[in-house]
Protein backbone atom coordinates (compact mmCIF):
# COMPACT_ATOMS: atom_id res chain seq x y z
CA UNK A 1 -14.51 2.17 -19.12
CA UNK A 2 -17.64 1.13 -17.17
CA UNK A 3 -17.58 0.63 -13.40
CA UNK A 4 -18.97 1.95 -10.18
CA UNK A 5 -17.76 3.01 -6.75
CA UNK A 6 -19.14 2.54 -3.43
CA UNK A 7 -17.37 3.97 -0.99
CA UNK A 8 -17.73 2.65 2.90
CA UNK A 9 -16.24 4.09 5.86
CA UNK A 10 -14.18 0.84 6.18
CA UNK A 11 -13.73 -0.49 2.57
CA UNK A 12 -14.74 0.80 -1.01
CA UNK A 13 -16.42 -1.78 -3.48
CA UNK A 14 -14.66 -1.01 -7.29
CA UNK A 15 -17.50 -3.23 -9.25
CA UNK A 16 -16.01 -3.51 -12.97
CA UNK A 17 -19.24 -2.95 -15.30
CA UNK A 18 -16.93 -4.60 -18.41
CA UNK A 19 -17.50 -7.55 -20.01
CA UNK A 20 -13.66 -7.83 -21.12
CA UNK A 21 -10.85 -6.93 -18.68
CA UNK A 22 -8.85 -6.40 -21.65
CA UNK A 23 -6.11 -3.54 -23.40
CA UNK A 24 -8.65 -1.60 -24.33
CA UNK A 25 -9.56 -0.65 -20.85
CA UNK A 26 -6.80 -1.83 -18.48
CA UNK A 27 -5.31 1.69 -19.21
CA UNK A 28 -8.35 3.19 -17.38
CA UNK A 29 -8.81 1.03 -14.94
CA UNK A 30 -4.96 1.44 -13.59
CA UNK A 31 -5.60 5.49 -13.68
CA UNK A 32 -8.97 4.55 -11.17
CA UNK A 33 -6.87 2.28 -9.35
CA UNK A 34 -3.98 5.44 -8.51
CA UNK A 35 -6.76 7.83 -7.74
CA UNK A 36 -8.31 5.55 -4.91
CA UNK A 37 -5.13 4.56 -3.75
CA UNK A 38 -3.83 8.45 -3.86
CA UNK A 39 -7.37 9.17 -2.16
CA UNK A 40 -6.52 7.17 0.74
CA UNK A 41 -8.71 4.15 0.35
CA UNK A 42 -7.50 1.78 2.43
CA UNK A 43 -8.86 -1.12 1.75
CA UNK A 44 -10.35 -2.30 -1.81
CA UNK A 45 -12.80 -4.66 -2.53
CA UNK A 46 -12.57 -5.56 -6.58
CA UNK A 47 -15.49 -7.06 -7.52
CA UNK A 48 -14.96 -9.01 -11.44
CA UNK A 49 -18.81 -10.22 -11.29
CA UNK A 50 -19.86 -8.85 -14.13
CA UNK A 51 -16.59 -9.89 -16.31
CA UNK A 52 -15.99 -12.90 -18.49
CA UNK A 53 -12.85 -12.63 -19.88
CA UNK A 54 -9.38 -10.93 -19.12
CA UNK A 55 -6.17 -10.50 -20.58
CA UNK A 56 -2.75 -9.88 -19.49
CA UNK A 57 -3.29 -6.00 -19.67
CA UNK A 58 -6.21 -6.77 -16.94
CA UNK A 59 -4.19 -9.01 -14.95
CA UNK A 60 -1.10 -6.47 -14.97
CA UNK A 61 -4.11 -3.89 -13.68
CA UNK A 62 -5.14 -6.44 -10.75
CA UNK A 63 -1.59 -6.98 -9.91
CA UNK A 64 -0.97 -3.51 -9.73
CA UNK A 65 -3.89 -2.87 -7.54
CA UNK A 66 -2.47 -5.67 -4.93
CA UNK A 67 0.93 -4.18 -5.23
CA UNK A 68 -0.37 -0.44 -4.18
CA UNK A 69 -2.45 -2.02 -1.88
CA UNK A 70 -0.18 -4.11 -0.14
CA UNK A 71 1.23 -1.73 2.65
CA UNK A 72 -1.94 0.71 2.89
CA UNK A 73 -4.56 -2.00 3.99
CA UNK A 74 -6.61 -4.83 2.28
CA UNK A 75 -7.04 -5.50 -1.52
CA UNK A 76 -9.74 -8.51 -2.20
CA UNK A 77 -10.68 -9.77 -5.38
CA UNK A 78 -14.25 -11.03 -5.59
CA UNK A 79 -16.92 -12.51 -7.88
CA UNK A 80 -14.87 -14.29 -9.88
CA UNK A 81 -17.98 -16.22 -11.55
CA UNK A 82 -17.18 -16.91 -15.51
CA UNK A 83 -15.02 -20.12 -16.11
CA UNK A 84 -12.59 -18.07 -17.99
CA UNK A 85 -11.47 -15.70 -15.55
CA UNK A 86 -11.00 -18.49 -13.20
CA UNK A 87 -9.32 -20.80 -15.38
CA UNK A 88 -6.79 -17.66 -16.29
CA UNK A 89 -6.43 -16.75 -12.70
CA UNK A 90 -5.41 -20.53 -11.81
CA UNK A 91 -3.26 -20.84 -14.79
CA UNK A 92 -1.29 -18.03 -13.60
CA UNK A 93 -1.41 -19.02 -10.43
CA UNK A 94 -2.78 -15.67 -8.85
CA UNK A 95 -4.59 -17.68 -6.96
CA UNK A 96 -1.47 -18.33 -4.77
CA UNK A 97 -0.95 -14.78 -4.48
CA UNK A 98 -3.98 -12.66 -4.48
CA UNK A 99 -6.94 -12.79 -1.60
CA UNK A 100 -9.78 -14.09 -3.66
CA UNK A 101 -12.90 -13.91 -1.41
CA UNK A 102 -16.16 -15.81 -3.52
CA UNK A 103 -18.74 -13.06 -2.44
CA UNK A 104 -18.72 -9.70 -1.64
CA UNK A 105 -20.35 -10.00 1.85
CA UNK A 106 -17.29 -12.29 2.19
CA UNK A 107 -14.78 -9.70 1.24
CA UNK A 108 -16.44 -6.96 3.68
CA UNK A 109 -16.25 -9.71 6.59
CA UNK A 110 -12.62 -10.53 5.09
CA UNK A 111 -11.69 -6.99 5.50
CA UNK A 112 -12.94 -6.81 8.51
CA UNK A 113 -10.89 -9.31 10.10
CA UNK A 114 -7.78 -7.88 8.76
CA UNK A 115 -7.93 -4.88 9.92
CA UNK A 116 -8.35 -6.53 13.56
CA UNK A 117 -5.52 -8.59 12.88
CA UNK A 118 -3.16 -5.15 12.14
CA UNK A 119 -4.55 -3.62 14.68
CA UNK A 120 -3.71 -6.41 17.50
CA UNK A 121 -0.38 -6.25 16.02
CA UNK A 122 0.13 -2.73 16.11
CA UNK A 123 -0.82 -3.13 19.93
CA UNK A 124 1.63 -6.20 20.03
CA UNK A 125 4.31 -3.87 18.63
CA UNK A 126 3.84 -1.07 21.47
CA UNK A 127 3.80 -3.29 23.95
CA UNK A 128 7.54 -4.61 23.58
């Protein structure tokens, strides 16, 4: 599987270099997904730019990305830009449930303002 890494102090950008999301490298793409999240990344910006179509196996890989990502910090999905992968993610309603974000200077200001957001409520939490 194609893709490329750049990590941030902050965030780390997972840019998929696949055309197709698909079984043949959702496989991969979950092992990446443990090893960031085992590295400590806390928050992940997926970037799907570059893709044009997915497949269950892909969305299980997304999904599991959100899941894992879900009490360590932020996961955003971004550049959803082919009319397939948008179509599938409204059909399937992900949409409702993931944090799309359409650009990636979007999902780095995105990030940005959740971690704020935990933070005040950490401070929220010692106070009482």
């Amino acid at each position: 599987m194609k893709y490329s890494v750049d990590k941030q102090d902050r965030y780390t950008v997972f840019q998929v270099e696949e055309e197709n999301l698909n079984s043949i490298v959702a496989p991969d793409l979950k092992s990446e997904i443990v090893i960031l999240f085992n590295e400590g990344v806390n928050n992940l910006i997926f970037d799907l730019s570059r893709v044009k179509y997915v497949d269950s196996s892909g969305l299980s890989a997304i999904l599991t990305a959100d899941r894992l990502w879900k009490e360590q910090g932020s996961f955003v999905l971004t550049g959803i830009e082919h009319p397939a992968v948008q179509k599938l993610i409204e059909i399937s309603r992900l949409d409702t449930v993931l944090s799309l974000v359409p650009t990636k200077a979007e999902a780095v200001e995105y990030v940005f303002m959740e971690e704020l957001q935990r933070e005040l409520e950490k401070e929220e939490e010692e106070e009482e």
